[in-house]
N, C-alpha and C. Protein backbone atom coordinates (compact mmCIF):
# COMPACT_ATOMS: atom_id res chain seq x y z
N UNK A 1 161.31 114.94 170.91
CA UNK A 1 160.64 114.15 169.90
C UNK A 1 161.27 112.75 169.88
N UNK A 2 160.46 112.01 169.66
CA UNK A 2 160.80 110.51 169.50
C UNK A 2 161.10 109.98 168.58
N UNK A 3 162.22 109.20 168.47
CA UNK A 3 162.43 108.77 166.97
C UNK A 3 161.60 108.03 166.34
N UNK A 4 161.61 108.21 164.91
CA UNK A 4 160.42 107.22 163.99
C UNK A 4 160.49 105.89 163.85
N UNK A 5 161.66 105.64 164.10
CA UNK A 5 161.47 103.68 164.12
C UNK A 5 161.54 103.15 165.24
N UNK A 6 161.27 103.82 166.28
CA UNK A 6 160.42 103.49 167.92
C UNK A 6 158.91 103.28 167.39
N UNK A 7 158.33 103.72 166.93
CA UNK A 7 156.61 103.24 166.10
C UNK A 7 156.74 101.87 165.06
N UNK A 8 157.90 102.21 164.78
CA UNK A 8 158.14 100.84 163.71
C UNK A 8 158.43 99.26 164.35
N UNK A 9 158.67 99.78 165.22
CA UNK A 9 159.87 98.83 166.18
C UNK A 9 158.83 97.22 165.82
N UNK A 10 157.57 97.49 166.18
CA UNK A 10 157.10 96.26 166.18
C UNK A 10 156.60 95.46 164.78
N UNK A 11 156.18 97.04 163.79
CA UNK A 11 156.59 95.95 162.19
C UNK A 11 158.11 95.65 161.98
N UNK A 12 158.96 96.14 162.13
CA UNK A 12 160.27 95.48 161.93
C UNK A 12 160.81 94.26 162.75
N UNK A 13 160.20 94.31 163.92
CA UNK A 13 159.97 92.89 164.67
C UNK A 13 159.24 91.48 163.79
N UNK A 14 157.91 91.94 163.31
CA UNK A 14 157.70 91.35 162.53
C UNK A 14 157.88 90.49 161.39
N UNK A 15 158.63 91.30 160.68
CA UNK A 15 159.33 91.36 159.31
C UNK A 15 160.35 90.47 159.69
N UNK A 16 161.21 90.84 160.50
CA UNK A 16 162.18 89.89 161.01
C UNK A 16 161.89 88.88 161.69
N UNK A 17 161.00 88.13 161.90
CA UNK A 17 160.30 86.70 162.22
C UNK A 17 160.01 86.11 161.29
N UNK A 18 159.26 87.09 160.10
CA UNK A 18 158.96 86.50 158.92
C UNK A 18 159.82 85.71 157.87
N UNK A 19 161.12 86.55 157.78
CA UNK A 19 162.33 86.53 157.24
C UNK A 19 163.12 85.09 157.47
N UNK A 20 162.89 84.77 159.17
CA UNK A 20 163.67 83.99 160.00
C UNK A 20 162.39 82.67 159.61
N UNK A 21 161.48 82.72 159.55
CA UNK A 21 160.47 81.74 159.52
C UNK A 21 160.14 81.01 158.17
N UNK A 22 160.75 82.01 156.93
CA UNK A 22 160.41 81.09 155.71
C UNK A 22 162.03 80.69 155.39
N UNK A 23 163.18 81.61 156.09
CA UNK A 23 164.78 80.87 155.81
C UNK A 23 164.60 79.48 156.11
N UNK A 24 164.27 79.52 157.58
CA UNK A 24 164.31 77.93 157.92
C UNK A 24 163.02 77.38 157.15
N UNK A 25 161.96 77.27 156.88
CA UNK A 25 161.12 76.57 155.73
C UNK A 25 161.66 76.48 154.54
N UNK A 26 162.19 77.30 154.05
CA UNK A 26 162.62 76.60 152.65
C UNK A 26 164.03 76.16 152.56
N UNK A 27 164.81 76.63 153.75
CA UNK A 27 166.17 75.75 153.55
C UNK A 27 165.68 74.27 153.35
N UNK A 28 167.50 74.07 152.29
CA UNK A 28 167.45 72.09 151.89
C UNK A 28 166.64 72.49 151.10
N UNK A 29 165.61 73.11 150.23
CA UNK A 29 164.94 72.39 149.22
C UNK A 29 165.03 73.17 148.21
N UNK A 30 165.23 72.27 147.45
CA UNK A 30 165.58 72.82 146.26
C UNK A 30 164.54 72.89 145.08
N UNK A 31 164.63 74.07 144.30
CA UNK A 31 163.59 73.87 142.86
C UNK A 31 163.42 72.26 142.49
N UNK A 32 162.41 71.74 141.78
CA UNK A 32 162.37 71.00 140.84
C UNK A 32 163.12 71.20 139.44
N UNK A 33 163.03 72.42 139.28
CA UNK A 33 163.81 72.17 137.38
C UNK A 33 165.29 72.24 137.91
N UNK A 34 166.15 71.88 139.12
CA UNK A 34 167.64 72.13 138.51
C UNK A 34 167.84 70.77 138.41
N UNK A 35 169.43 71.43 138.35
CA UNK A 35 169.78 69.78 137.33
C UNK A 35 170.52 68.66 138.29
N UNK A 36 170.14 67.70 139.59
CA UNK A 36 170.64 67.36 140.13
C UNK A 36 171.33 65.64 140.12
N UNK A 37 172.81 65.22 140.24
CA UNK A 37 173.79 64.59 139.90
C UNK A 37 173.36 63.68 140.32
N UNK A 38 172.28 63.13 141.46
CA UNK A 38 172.19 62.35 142.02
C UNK A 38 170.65 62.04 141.55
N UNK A 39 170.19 62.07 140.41
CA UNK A 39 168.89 61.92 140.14
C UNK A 39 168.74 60.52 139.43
N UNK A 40 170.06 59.90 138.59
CA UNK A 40 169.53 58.63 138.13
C UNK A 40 169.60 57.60 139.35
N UNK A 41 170.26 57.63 140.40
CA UNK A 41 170.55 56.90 141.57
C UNK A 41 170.46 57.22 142.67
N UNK A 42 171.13 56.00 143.46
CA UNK A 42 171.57 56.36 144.98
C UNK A 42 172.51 55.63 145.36
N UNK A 43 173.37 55.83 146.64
CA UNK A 43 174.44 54.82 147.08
C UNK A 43 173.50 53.99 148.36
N UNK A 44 173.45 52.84 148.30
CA UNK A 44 172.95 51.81 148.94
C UNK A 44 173.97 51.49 150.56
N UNK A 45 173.70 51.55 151.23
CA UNK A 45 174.75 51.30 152.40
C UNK A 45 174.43 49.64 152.92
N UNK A 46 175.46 48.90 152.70
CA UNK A 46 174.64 47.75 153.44
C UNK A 46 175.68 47.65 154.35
N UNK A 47 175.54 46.89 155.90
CA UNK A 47 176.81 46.36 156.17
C UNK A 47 176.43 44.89 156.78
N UNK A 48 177.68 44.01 156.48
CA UNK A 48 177.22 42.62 156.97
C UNK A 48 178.66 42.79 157.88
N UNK A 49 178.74 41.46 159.23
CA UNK A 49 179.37 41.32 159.41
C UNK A 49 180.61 40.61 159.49
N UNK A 50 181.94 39.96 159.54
CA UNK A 50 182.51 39.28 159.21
C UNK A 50 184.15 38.87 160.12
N UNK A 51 184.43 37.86 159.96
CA UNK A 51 185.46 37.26 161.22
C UNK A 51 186.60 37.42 159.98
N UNK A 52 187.42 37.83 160.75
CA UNK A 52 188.96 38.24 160.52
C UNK A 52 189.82 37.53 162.19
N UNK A 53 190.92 37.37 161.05
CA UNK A 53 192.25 37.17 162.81
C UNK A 53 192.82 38.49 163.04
N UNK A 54 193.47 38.59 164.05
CA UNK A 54 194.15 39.12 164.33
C UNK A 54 195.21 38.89 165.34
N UNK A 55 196.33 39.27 164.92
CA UNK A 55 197.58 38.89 165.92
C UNK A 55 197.69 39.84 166.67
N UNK A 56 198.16 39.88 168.29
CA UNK A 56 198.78 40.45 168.93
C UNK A 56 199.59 39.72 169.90
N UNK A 57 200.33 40.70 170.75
CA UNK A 57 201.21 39.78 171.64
C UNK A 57 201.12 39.79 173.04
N UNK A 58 201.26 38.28 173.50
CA UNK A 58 201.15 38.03 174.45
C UNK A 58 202.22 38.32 175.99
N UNK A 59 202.56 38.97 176.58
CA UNK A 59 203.50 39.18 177.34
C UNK A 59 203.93 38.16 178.22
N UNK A 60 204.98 37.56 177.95
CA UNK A 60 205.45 37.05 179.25
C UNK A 60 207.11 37.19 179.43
N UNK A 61 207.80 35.46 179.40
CA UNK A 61 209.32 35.92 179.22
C UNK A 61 209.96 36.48 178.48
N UNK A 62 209.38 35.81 177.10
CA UNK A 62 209.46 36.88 175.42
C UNK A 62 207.66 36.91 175.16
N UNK A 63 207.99 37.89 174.02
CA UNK A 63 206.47 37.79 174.08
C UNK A 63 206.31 37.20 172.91
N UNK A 64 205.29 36.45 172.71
CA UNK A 64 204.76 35.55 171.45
C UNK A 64 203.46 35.95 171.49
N UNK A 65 203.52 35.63 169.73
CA UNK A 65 202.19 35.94 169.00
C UNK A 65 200.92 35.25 169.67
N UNK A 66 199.44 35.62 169.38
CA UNK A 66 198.90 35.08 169.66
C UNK A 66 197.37 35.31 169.03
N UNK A 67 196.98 34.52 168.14
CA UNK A 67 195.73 34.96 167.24
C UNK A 67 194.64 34.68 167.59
N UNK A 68 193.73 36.22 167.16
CA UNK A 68 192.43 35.96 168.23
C UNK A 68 191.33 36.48 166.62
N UNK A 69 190.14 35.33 166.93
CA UNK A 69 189.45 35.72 165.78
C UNK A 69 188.09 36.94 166.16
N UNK A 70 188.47 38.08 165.66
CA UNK A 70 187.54 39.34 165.92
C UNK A 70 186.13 39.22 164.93
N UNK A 71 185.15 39.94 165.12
CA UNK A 71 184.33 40.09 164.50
C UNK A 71 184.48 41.54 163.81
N UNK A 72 184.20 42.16 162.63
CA UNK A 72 184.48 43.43 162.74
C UNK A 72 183.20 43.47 161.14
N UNK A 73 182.69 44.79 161.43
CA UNK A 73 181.44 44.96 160.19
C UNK A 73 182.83 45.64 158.84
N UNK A 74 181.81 45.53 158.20
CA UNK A 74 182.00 45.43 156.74
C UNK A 74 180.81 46.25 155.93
N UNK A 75 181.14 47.86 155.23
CA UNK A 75 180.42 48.39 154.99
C UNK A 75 180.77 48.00 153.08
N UNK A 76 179.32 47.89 152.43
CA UNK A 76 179.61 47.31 150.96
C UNK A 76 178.64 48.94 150.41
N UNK A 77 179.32 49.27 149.98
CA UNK A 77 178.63 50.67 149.00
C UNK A 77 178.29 50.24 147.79
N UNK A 78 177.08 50.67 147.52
CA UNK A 78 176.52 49.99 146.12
C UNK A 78 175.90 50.79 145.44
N UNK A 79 176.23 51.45 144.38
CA UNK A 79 175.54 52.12 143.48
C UNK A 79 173.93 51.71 143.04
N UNK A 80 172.69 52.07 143.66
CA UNK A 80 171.58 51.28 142.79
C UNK A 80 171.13 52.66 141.65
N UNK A 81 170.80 52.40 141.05
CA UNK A 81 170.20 53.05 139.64
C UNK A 81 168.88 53.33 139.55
N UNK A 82 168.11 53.88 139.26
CA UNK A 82 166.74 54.07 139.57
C UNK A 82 166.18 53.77 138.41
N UNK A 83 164.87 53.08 138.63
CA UNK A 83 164.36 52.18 137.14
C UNK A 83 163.74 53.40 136.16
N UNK A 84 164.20 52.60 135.06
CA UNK A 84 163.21 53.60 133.95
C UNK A 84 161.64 53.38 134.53
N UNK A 85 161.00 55.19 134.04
CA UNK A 85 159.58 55.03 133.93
C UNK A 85 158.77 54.10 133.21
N UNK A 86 157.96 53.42 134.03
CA UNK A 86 156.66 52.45 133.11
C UNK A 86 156.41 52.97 131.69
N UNK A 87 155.65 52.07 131.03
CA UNK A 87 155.70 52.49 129.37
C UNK A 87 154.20 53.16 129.82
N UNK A 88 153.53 52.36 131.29
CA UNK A 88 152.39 53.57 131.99
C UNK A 88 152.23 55.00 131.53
N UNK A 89 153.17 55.23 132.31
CA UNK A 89 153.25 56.38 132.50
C UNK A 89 153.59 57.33 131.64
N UNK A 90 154.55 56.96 130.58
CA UNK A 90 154.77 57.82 129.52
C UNK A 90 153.15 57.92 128.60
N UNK A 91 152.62 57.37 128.28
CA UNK A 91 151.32 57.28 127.73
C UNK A 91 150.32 58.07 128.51
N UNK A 92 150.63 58.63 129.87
CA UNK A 92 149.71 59.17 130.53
C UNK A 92 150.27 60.74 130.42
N UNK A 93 151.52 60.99 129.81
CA UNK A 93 152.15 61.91 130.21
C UNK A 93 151.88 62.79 128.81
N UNK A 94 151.22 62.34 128.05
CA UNK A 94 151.00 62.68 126.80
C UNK A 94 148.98 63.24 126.90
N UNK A 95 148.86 62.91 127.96
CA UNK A 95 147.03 62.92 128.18
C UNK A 95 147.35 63.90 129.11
N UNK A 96 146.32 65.03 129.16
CA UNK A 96 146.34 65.69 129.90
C UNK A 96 144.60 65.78 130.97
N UNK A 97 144.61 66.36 131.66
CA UNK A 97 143.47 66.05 132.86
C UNK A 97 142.22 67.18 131.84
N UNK A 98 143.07 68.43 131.30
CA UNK A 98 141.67 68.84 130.89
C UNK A 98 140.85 68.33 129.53
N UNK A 99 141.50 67.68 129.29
CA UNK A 99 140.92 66.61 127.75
C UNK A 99 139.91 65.98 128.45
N UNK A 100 139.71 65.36 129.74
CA UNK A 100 139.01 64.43 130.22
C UNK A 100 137.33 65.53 130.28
């Protein structure tokens, strides 16, 4: 006699695609109602670039300094804030679609 989950083999194949197919679809996303830290803002990345010296030394009989002007970026992190809602929208938020 043959075992019973040799007949199964291919719904449990199934099942386990299914399983594997909505993990990766709904990973990263999260409900709407939780409560997330990063909702009044964001961090802004800008970078500009900017000239600095720098010393190093030159080899010969002694070695002496010798200043060379580098370019090097400059990352500025900036908190932006996200604007309050329109006075729009709160007035719309009070109307609902089946009143119409």
């Amino acid at each position: 006699m043959a075992y019973p989950w040799i007949k199964m083999r291919p719904l449990l194949m199934l099942t386990l695609l299914l399983v594997i197919f909505f993990s990766y679809c709904l990973a990263g996303r999260r409900p709407p109602y939780t409560l997330d830290p990063q909702a009044d803002g964001f961090w802004a990345n800008k970078t500009t670039w900017n000239a600095r010296w720098v010393k190093y030394w030159r080899a010969k009989k002694i070695y002496e300094p010798v200043w060379k002007k580098v370019w090097t970026p400059t990352i500025h992190n900036e908190w932006v804030p996200l604007p309050n809602v329109p006075n729009e929208w709160e007035a719309e938020k009070d109307r609902s679609y089946k009143d119409q």
